[in-house]
PDB file of N, CA and C in Angstrom:
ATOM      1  N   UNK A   1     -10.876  -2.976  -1.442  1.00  0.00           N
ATOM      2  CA  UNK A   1     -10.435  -1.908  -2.314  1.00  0.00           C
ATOM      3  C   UNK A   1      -9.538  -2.474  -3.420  1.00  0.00           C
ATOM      4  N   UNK A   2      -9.826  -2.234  -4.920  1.00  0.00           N
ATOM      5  CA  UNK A   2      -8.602  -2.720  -5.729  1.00  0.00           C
ATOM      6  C   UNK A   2      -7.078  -1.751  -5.349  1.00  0.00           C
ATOM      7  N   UNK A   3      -7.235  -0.818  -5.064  1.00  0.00           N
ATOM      8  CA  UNK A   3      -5.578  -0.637  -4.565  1.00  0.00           C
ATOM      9  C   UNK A   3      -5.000  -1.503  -4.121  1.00  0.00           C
ATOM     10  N   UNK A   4      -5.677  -2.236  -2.776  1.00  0.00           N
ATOM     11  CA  UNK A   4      -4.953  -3.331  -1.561  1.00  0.00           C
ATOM     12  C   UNK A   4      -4.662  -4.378  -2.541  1.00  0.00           C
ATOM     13  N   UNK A   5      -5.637  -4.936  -3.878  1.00  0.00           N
ATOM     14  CA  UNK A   5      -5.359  -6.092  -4.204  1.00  0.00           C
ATOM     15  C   UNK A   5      -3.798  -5.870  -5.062  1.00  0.00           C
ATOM     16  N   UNK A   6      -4.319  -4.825  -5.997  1.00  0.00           N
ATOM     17  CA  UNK A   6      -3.156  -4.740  -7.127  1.00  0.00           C
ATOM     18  C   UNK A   6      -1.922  -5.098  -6.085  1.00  0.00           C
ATOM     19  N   UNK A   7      -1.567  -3.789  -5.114  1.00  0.00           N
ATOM     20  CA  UNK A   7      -0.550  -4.041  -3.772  1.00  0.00           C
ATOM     21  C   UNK A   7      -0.244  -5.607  -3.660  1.00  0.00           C
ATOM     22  N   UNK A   8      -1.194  -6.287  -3.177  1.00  0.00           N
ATOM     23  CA  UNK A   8      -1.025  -7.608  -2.724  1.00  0.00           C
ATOM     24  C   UNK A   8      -0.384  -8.654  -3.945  1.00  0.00           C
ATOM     25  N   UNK A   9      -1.293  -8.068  -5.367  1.00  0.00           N
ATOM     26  CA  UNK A   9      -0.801  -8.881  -6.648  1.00  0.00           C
ATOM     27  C   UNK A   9       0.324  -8.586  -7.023  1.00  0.00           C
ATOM     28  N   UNK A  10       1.141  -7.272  -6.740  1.00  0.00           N
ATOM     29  CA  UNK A  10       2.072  -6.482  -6.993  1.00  0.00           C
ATOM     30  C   UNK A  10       3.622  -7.506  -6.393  1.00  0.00           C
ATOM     31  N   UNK A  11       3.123  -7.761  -4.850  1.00  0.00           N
ATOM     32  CA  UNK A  11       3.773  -8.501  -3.560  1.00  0.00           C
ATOM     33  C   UNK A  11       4.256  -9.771  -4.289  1.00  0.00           C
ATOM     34  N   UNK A  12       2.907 -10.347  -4.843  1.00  0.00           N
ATOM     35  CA  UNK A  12       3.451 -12.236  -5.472  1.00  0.00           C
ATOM     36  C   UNK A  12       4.191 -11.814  -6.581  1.00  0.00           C
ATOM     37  N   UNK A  13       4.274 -10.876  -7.520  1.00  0.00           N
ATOM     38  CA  UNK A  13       4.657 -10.997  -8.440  1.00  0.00           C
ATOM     39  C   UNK A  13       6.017 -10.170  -8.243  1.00  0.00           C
ATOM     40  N   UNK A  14       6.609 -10.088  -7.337  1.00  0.00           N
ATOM     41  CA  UNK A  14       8.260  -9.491  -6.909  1.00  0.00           C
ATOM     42  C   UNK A  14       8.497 -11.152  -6.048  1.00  0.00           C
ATOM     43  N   UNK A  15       7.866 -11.846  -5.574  1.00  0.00           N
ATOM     44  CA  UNK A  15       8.321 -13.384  -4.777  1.00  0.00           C
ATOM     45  C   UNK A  15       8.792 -13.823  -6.076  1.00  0.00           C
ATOM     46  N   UNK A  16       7.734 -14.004  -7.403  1.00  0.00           N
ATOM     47  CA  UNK A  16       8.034 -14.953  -8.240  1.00  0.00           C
ATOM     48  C   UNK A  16       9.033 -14.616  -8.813  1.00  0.00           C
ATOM     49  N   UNK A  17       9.385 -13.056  -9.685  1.00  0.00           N
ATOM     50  CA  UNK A  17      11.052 -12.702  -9.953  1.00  0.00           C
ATOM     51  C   UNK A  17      11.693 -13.206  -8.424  1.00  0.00           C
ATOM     52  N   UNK A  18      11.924 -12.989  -7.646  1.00  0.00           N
ATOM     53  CA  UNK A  18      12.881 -13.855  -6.722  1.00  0.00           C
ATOM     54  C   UNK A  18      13.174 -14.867  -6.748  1.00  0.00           C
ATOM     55  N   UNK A  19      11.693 -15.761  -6.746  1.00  0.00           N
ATOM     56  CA  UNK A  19      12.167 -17.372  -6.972  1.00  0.00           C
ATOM     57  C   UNK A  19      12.929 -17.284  -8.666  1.00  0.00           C
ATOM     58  N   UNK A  20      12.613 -16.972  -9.484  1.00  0.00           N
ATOM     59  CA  UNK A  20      13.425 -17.159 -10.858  1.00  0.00           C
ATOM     60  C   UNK A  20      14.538 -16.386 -10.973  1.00  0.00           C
ATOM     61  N   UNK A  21      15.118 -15.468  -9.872  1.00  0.00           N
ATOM     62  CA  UNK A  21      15.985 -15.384  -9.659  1.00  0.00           C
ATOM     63  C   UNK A  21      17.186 -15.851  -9.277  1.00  0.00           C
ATOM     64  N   UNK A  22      16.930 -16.609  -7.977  1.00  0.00           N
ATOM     65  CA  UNK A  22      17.321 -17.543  -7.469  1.00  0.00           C
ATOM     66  C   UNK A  22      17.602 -18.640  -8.624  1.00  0.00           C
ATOM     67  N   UNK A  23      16.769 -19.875  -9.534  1.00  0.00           N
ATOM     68  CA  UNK A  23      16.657 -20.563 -10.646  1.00  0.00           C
ATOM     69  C   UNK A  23      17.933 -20.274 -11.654  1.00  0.00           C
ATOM     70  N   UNK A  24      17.835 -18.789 -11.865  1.00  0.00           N
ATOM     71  CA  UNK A  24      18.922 -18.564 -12.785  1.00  0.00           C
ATOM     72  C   UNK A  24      20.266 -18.592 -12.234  1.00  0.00           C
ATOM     73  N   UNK A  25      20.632 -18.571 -10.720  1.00  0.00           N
ATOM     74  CA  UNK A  25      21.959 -19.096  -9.859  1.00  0.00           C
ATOM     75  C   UNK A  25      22.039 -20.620 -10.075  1.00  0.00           C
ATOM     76  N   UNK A  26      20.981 -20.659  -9.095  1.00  0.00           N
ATOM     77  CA  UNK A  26      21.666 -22.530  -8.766  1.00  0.00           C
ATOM     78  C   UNK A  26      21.998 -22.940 -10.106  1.00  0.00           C
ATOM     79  N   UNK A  27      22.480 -24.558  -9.847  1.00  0.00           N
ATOM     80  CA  UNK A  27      22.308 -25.453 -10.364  1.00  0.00           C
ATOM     81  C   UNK A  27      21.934 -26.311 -10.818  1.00  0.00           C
ATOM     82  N   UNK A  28      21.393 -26.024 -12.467  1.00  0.00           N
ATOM     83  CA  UNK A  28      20.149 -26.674 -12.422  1.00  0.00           C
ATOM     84  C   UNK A  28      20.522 -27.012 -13.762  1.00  0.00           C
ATOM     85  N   UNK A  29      19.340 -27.531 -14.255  1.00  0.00           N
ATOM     86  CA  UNK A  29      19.244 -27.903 -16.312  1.00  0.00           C
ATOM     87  C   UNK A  29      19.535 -26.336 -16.839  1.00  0.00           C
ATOM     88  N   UNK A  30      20.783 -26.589 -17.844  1.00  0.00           N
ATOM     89  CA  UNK A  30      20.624 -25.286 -18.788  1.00  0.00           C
ATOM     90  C   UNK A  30      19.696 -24.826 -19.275  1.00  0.00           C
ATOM     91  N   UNK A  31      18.406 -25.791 -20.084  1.00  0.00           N
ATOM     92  CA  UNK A  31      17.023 -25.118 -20.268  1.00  0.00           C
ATOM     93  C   UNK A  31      16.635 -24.411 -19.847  1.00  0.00           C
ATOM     94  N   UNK A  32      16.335 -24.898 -18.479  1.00  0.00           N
ATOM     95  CA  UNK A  32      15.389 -24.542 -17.138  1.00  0.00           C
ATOM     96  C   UNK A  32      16.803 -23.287 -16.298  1.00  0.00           C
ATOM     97  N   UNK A  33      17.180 -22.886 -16.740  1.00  0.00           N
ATOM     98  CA  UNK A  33      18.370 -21.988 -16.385  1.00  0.00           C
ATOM     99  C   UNK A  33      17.560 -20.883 -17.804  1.00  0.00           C
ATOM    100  N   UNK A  34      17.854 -21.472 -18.880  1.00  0.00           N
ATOM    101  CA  UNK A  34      17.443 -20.168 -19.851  1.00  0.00           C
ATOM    102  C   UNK A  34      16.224 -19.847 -19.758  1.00  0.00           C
ATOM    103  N   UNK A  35      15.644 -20.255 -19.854  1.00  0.00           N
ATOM    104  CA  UNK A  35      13.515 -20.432 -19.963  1.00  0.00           C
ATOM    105  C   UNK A  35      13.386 -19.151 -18.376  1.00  0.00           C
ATOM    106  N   UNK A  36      14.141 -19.750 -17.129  1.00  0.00           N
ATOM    107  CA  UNK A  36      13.800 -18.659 -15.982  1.00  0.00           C
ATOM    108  C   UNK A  36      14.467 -17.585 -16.384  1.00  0.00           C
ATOM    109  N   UNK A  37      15.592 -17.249 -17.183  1.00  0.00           N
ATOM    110  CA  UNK A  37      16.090 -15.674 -17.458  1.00  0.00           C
ATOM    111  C   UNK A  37      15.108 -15.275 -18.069  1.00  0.00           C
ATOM    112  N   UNK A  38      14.834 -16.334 -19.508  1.00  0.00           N
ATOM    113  CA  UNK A  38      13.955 -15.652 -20.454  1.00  0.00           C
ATOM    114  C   UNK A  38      12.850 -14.781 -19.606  1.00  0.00           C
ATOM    115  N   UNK A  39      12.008 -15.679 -18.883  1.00  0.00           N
ATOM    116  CA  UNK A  39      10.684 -15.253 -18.042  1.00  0.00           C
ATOM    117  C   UNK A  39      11.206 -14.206 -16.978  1.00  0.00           C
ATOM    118  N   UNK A  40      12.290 -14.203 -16.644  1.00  0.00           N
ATOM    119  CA  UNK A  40      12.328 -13.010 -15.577  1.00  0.00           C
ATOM    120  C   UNK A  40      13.066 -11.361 -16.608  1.00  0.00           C
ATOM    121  N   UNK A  41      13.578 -12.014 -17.665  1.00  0.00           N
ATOM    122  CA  UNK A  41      13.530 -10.267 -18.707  1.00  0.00           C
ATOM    123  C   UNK A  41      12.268  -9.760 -18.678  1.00  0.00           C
ATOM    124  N   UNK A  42      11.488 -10.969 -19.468  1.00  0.00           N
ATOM    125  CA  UNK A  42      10.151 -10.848 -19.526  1.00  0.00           C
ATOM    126  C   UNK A  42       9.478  -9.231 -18.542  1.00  0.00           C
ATOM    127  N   UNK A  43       9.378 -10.217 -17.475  1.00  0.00           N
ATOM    128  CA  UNK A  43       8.780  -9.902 -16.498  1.00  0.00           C
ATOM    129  C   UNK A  43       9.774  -8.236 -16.003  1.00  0.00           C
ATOM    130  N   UNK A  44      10.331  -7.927 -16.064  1.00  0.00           N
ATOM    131  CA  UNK A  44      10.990  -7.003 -16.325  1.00  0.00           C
ATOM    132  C   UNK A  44      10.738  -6.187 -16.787  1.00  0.00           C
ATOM    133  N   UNK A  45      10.537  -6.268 -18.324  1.00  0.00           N
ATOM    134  CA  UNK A  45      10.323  -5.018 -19.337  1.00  0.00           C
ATOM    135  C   UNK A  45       8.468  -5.113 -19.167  1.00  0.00           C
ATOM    136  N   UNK A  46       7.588  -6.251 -18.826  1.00  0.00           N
ATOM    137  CA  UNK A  46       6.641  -5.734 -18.913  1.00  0.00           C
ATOM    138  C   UNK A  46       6.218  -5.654 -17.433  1.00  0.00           C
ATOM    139  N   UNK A  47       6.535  -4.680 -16.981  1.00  0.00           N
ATOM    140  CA  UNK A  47       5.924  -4.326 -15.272  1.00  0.00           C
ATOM    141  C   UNK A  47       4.649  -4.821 -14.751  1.00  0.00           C
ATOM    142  N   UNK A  48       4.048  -5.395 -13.848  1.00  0.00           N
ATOM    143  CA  UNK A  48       2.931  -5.613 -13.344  1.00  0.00           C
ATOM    144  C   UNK A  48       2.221  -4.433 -12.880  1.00  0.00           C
ATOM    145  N   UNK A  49       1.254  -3.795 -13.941  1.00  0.00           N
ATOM    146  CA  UNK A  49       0.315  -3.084 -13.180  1.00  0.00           C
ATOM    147  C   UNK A  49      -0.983  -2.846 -13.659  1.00  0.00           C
ATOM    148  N   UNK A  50      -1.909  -2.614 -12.900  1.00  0.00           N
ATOM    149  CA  UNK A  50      -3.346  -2.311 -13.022  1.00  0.00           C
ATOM    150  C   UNK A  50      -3.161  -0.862 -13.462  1.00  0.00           C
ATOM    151  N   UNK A  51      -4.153  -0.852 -14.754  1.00  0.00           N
ATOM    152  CA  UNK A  51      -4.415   0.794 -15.332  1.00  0.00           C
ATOM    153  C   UNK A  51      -5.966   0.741 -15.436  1.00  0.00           C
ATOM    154  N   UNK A  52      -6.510   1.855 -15.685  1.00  0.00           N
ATOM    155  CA  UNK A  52      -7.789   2.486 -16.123  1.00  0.00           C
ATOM    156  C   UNK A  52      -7.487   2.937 -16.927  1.00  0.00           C
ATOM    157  N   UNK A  53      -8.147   2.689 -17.914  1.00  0.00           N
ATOM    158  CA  UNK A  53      -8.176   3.415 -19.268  1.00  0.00           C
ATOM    159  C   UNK A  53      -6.414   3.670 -19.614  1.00  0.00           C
ATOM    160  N   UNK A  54      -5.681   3.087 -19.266  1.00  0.00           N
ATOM    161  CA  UNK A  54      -4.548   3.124 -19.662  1.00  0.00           C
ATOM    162  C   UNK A  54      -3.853   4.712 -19.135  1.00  0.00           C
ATOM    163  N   UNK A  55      -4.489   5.008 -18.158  1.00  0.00           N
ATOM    164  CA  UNK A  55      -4.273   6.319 -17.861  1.00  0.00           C
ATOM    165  C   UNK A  55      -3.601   6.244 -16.333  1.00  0.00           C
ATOM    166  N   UNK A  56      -4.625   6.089 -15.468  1.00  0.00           N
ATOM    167  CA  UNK A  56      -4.528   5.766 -14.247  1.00  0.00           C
ATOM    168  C   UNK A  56      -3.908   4.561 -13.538  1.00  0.00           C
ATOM    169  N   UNK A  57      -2.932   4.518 -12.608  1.00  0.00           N
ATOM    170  CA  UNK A  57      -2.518   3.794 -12.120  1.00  0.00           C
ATOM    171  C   UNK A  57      -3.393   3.069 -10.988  1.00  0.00           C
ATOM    172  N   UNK A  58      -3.737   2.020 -11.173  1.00  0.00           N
ATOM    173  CA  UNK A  58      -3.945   1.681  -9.571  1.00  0.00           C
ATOM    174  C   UNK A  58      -3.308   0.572  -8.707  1.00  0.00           C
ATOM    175  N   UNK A  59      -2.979   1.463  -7.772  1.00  0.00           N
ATOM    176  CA  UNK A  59      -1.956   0.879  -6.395  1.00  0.00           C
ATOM    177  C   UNK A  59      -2.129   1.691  -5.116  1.00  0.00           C
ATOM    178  N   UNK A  60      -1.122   1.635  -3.963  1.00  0.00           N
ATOM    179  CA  UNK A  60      -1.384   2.149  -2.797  1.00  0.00           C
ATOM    180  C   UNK A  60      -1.428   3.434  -2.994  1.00  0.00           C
ATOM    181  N   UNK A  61      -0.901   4.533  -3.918  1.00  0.00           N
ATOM    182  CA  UNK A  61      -0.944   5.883  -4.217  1.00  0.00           C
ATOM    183  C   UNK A  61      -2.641   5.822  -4.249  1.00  0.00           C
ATOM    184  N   UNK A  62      -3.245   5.280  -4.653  1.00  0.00           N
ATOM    185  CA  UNK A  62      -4.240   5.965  -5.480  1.00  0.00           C
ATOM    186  C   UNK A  62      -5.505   6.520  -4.849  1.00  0.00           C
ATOM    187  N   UNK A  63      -5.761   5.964  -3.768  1.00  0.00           N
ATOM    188  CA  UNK A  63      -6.399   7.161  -2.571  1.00  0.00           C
ATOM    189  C   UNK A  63      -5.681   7.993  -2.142  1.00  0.00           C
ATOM    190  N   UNK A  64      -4.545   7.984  -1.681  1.00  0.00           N
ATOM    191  CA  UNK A  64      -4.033   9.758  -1.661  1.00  0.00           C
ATOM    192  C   UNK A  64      -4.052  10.460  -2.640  1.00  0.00           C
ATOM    193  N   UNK A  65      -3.828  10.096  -3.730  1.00  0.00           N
ATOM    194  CA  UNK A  65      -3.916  11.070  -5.193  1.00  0.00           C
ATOM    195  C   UNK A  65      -5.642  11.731  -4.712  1.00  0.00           C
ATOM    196  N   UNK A  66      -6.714  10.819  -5.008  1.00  0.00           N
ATOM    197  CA  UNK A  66      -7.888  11.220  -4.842  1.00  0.00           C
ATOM    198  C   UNK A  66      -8.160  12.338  -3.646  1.00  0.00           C
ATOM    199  N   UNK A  67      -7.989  11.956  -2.785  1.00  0.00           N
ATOM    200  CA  UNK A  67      -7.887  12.867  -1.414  1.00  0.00           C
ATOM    201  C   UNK A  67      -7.481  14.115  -1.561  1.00  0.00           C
ATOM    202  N   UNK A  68      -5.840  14.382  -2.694  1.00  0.00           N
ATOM    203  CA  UNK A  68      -5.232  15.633  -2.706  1.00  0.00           C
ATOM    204  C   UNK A  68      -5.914  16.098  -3.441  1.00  0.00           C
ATOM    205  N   UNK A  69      -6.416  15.389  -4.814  1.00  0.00           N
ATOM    206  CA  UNK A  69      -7.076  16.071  -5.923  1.00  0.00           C
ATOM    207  C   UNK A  69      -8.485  17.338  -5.057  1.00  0.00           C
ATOM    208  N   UNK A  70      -9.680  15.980  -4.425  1.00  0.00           N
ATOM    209  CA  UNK A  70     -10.953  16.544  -3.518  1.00  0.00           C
ATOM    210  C   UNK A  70     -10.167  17.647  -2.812  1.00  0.00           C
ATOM    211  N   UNK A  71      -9.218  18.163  -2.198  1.00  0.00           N
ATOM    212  CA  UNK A  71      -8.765  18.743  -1.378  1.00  0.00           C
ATOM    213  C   UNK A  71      -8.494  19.734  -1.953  1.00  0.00           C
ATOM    214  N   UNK A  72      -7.722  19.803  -3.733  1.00  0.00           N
ATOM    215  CA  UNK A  72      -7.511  21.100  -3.957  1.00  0.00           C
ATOM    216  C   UNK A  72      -8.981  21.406  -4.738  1.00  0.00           C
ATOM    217  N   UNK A  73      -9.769  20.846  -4.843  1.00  0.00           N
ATOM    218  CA  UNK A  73     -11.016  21.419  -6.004  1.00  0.00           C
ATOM    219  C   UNK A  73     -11.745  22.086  -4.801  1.00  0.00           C
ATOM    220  N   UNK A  74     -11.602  21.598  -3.432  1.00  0.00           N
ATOM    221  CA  UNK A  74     -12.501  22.088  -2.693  1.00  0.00           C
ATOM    222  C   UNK A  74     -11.608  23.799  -1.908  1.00  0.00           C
ATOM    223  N   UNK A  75     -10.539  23.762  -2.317  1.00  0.00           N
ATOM    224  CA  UNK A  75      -9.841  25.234  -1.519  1.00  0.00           C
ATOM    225  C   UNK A  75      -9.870  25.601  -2.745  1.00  0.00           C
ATOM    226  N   UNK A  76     -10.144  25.613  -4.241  1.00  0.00           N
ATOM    227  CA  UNK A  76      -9.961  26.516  -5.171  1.00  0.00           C
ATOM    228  C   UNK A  76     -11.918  26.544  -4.976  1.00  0.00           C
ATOM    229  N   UNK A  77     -12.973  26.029  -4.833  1.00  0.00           N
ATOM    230  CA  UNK A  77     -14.149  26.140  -4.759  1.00  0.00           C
ATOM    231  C   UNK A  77     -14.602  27.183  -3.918  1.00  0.00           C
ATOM    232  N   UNK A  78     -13.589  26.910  -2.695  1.00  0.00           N
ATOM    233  CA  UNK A  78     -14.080  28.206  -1.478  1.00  0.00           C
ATOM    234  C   UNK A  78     -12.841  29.804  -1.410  1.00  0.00           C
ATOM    235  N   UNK A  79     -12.127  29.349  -2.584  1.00  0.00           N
ATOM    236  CA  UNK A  79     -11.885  30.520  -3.063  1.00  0.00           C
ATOM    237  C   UNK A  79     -12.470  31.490  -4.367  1.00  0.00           C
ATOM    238  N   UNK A  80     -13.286  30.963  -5.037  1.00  0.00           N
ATOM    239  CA  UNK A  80     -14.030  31.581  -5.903  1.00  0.00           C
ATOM    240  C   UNK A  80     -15.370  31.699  -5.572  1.00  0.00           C
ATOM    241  N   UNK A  81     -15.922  31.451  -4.261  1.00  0.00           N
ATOM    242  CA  UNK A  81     -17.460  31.201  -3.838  1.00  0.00           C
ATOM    243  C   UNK A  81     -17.842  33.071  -3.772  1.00  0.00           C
ATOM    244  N   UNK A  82     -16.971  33.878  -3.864  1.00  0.00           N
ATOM    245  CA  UNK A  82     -17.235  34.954  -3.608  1.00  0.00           C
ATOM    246  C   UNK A  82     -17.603  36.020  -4.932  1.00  0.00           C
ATOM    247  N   UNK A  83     -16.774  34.788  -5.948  1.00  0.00           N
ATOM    248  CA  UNK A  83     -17.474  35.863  -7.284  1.00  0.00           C
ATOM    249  C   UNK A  83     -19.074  35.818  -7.190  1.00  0.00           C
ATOM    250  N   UNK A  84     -19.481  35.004  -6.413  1.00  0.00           N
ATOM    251  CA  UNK A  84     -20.842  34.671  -6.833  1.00  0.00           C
ATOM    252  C   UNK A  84     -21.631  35.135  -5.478  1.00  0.00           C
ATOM    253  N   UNK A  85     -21.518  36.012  -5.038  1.00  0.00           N
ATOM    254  CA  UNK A  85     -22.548  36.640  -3.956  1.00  0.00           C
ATOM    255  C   UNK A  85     -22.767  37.409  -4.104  1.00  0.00           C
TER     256      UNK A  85
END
């Protein structure tokens, strides 16, 4: 399912802000001290996520969304089945 992956891609990409988290503590080269802030703002302002059409999210929500959606089209379906008998 791409939900599980995004999820899973979602997972490495909160390790790697950690590890460059970590980078920007220790003790290390000032470069390599600025270059990991730089990359972890970065990574910050532009969030990791999978869209459709720039609309839809996809992650672990996104079969329950589907499920609730089928769920209400089908109790508003068998509530109007009666205009039609």
């Amino acid at each position: 399912m791409p939900s599980i992956v995004a999820e899973q891609t979602a997972g490495e990409v909160d390790k790697i802000k950690l590890l460059l988290l970590e980078c920007t503590v220790q003790d290390i080269d000032e470069r390599e001290k600025n270059a990991a802030h730089l990359f972890l703002r970065y990574l910050y302002q532009r969030t990791f996520k999978v869209r459709i059409w720039r609309t839809f999210t996809i992650d672990a929500n996104l079969p329950i969304g589907l499920i609730g959606l089928h769920t209400t089209y089908l109790a508003v379906l068998a509530q109007l089945t009666h205009l039609y008998e």
